[in-house]
Protein backbone atom coordinates (compact mmCIF):
# COMPACT_ATOMS: atom_id res chain seq x y z
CA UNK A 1 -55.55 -31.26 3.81
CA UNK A 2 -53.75 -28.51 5.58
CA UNK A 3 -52.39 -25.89 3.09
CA UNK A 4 -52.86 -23.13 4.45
CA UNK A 5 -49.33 -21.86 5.55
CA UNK A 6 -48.07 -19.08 8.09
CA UNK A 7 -43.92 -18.16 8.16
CA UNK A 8 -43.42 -16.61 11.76
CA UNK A 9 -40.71 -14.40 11.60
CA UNK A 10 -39.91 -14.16 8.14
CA UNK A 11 -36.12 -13.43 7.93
CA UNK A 12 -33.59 -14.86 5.61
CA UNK A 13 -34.28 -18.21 6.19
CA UNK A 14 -38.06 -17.74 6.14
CA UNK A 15 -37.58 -15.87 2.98
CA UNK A 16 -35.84 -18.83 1.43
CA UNK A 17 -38.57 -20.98 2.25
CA UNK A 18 -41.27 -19.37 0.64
CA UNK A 19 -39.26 -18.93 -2.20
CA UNK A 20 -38.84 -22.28 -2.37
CA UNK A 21 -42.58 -23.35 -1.87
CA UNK A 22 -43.76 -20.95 -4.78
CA UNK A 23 -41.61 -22.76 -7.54
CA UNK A 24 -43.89 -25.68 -6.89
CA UNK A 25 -46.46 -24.98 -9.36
CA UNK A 26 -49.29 -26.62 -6.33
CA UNK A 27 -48.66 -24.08 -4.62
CA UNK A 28 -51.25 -21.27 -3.94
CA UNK A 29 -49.40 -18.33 -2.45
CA UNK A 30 -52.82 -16.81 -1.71
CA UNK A 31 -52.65 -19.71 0.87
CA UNK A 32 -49.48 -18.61 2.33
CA UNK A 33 -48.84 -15.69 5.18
CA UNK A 34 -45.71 -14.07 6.33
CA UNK A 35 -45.26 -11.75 9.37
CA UNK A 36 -42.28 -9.76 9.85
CA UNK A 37 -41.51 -7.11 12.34
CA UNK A 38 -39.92 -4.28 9.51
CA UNK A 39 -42.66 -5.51 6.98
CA UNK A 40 -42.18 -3.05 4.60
CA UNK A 41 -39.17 -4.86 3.49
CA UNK A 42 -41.81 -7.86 2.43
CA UNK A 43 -43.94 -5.40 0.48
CA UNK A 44 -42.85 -6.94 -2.47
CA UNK A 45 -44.09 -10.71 -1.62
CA UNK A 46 -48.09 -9.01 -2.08
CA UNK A 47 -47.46 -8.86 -5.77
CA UNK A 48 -47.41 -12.71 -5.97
CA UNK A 49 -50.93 -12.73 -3.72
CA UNK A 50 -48.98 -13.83 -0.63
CA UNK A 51 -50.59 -12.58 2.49
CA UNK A 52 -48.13 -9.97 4.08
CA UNK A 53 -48.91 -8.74 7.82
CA UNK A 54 -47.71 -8.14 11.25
CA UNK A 55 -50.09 -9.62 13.27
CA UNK A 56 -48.92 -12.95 14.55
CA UNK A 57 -51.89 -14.44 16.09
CA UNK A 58 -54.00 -13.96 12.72
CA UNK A 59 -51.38 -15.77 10.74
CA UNK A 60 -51.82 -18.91 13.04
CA UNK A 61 -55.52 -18.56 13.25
CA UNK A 62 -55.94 -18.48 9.23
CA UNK A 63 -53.63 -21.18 8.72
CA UNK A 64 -52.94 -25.11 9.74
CA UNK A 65 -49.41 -25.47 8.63
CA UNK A 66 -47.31 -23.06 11.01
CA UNK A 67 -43.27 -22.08 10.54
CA UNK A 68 -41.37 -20.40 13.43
CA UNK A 69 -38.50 -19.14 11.35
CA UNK A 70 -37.40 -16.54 14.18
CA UNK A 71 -33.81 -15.91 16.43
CA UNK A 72 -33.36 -17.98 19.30
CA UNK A 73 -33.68 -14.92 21.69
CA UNK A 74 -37.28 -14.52 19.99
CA UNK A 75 -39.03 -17.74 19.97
CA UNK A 76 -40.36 -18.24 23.71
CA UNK A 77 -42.19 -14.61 23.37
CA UNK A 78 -43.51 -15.72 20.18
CA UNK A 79 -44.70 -19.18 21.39
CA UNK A 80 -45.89 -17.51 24.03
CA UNK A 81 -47.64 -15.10 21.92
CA UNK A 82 -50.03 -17.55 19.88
CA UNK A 83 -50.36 -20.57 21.67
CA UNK A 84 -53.71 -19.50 22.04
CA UNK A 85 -54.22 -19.72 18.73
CA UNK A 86 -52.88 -23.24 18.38
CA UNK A 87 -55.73 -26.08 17.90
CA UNK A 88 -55.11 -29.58 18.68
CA UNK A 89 -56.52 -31.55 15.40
CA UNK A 90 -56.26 -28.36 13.34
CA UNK A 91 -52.11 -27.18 13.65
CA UNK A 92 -49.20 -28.40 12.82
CA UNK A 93 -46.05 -26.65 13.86
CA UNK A 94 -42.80 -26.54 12.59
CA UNK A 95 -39.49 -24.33 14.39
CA UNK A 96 -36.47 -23.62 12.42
CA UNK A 97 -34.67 -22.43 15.06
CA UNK A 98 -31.77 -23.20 15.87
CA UNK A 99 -31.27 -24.98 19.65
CA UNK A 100 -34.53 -24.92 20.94
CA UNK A 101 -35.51 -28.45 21.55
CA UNK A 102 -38.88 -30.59 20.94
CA UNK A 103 -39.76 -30.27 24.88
CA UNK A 104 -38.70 -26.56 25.08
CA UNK A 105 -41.23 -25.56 22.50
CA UNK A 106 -43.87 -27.99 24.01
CA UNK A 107 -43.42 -26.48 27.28
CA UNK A 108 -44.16 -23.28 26.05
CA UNK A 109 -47.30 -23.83 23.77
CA UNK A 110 -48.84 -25.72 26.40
CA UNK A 111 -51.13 -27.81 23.72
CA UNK A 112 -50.86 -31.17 22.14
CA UNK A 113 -50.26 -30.80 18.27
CA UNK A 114 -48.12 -32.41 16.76
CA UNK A 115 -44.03 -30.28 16.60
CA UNK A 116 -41.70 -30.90 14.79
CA UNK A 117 -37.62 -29.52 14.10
CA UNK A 118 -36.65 -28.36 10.86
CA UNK A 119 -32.82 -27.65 10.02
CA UNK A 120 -33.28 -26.40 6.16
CA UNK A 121 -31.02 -24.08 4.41
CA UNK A 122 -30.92 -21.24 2.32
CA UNK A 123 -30.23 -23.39 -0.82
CA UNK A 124 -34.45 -23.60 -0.41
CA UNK A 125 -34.94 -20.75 -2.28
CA UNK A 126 -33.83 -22.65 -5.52
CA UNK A 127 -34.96 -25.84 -4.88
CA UNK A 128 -32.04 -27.03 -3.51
CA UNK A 129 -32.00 -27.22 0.19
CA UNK A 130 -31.21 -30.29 2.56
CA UNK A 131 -33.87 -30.17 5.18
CA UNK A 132 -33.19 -32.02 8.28
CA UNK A 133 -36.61 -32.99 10.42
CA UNK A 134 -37.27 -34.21 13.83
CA UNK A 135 -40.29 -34.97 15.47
CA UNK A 136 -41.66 -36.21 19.07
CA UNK A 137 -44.54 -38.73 18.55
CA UNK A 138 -45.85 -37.63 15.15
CA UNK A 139 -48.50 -39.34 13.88
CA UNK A 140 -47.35 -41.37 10.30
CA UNK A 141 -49.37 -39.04 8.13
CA UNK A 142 -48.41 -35.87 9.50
CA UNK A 143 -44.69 -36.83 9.08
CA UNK A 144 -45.31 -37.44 5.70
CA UNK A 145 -47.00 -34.48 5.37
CA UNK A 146 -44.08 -32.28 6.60
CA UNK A 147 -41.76 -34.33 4.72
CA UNK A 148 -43.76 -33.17 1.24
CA UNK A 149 -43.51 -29.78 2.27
CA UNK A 150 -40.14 -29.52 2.79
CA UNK A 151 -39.20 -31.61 -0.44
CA UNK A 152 -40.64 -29.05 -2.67
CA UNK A 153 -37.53 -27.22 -1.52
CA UNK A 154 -34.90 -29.88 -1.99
CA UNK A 155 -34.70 -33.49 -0.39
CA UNK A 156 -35.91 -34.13 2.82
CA UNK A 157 -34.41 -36.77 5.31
CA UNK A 158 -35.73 -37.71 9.33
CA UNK A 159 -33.07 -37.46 12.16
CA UNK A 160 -32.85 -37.91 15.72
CA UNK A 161 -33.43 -34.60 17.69
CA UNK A 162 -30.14 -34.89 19.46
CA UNK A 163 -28.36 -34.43 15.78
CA UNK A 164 -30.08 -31.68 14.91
CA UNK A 165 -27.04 -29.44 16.37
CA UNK A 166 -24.95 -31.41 14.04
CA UNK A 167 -27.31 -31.07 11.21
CA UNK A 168 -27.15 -26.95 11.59
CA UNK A 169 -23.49 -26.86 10.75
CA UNK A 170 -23.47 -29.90 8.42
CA UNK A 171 -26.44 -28.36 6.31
CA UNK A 172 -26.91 -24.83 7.13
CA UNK A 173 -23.72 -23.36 7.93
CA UNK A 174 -22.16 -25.63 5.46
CA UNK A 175 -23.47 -23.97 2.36
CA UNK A 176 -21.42 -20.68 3.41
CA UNK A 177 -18.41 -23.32 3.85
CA UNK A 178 -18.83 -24.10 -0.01
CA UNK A 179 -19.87 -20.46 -1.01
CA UNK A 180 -15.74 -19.70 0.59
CA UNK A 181 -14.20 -22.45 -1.48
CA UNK A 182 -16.00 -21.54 -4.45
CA UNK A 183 -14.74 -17.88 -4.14
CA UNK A 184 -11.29 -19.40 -3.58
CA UNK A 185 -11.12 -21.21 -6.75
CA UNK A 186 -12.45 -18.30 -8.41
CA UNK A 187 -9.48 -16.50 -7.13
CA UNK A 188 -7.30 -18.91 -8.02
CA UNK A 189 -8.68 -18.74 -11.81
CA UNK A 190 -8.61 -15.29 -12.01
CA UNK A 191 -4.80 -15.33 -11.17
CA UNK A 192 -4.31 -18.21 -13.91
CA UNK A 193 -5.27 -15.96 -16.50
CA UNK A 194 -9.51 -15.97 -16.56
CA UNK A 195 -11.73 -13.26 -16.12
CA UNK A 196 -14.11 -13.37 -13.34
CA UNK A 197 -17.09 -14.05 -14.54
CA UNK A 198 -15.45 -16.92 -16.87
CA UNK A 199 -13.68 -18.12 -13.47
CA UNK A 200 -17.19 -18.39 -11.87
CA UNK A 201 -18.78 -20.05 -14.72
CA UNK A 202 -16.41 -22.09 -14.78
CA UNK A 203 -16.09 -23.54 -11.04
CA UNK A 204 -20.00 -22.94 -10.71
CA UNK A 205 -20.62 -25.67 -13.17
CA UNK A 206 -17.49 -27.82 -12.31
CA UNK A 207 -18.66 -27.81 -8.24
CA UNK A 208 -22.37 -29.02 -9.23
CA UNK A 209 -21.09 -31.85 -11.90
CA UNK A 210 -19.13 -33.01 -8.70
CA UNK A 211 -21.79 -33.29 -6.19
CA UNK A 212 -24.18 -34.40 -9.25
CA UNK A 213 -21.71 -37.21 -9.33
CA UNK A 214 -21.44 -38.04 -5.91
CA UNK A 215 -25.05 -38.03 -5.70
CA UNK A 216 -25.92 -40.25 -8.42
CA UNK A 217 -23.63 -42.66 -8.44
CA UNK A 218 -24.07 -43.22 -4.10
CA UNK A 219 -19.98 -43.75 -4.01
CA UNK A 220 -17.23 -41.82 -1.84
CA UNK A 221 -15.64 -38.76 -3.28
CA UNK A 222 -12.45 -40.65 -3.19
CA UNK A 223 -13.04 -43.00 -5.52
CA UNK A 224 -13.96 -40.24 -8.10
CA UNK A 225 -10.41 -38.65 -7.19
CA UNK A 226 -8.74 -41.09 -8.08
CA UNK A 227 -10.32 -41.14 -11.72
CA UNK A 228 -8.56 -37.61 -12.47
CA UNK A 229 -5.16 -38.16 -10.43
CA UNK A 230 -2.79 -39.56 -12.77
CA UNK A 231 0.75 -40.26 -12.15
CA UNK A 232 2.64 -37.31 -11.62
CA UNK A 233 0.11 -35.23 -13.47
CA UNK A 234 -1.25 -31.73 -12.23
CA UNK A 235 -4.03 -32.69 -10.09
CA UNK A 236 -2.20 -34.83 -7.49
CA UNK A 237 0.38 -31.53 -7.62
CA UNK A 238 -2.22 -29.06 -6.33
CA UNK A 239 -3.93 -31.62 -4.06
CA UNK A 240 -1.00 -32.65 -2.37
CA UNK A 241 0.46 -28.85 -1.95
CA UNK A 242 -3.35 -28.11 -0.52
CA UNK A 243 -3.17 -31.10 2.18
CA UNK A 244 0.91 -29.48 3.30
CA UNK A 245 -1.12 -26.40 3.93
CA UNK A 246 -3.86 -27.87 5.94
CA UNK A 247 -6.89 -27.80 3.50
CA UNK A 248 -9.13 -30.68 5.40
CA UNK A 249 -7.92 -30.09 8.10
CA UNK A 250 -8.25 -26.46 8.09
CA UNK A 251 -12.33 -27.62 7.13
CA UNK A 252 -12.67 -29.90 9.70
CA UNK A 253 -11.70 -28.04 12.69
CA UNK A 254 -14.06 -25.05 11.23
CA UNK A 255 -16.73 -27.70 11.18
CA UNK A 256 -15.98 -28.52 15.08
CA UNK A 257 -15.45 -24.89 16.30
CA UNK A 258 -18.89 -23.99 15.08
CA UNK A 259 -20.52 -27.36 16.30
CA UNK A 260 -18.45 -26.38 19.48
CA UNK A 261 -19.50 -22.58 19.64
CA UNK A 262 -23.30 -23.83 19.07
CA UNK A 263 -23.06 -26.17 21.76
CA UNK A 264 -22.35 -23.81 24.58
């Protein structure tokens, strides 16, 4: 069983994934290493036992299960850095980086383990991420192994490689998408008379019940809508004088200009 895990690069993202590996409870953190170039700002991981260093090469050699959580601009000196380290029957390797492909990272390690794409989010650190994976030729059980990983942090689904573009602003740039509606209807309570922590409270709770609906019941936000939009009542009001002022819209073409930028 390979449990012994390294973060490369552990950054806001990689930070959110071990936070979201230590709420399982079968998870030993003893088990787990992070490297960082300003370490001192992960001093504060050693007090749960995990293993906090600098040395890159050590953290692949004393572990199986290997996360590349760095920039772009990083990753080929990295790769480059402890593919020596990498043993075929022995690693599995997982990049969170955004835009480097499958072959890319193949290329550069020079040995066959098994790689695979991860497009998580920062949600992980609760629990609460959607992690988007990709693989080459995986075998069966290592795919399920990475899948079990990433589902202690949320839910887990497999995707073609040539979404995983699409999955970074869907999944991961998304959650600061809701984070700036959220703040807008907190806002928009505070000017209807609420304080703001009551406002946030308030839309906090009434944001999850929606997408706990949505997700339990498997049916189109539409349909839901239409439950609470009665005749010339209030709701259809203020979701008709949101749609004169572009709010899809508005959304959607945010969506494309960052698929766009990330494309270039």
């Amino acid at each position: 069983m390979k449990n012994r895990i390294a973060i490369i690069g552990c950054g806001n993202i990689g930070v959110s994934l071990l936070h979201g590996l230590m709420q399982d409870t079968q998870t030993d953190a003893s088990k787990i290493t992070v490297t960082r170039r300003n370490i001192e700002e992960l001093d504060y991981l050693k007090e749960y036992g995990v293993n906090v260093i600098t040395d890159n090469k050590k953290a692949v050699n004393d572990s199986d299960f290997v996360i590349i959580a760095v920039k772009p601009y990083n990753i080929v000196g990295i790769l480059e850095e402890i593919r020596e380290m990498l043993n075929p029957g022995k690693h599995i390797l997982v990049s969170v980086t955004a835009g480097v492909s499958l072959k890319d990272i193949q290329d550069q390690i020079k040995v066959k383990i098994p790689v695979f794409r991860a497009m998580p989010n920062i949600s992980a650190s609760v629990g609460k991420s959607v992690s988007c994976l990709s693989h080459g030729e995986a075998a069966k059980d290592d795919i399920e192994y990475v899948k079990n990983i990433f589902n202690t942090m949320g839910t887990t689904m497999i995707i073609d490689e040539e979404l995983m573009q699409s999955a970074t602003i869907l999944g991961a740039c998304g959650v600061a998408y809701v984070l700036r509606f959220i703040r807008a209807m907190i806002q928009g309570g505070i000017q209807i008379g609420f304080d703001a922590k009551t406002a946030s409270e308030i839309v906090n709770q009434t944001v999850k019940g929606a997408a706990e609906l949505l997700i339990q019941r498997q049916v189109h936000p539409e349909s839901e809508i239409d439950k609470v939009t009665t005749p010339k009542g209030c709701t259809i009001v203020g979701l008709n004088e949101m749609e004169h002022n572009g709010f899809s819209s508005s959304l959607i073409k945010g969506i494309v200009a960052s698929y766009e930028k990330i494309e270039k």
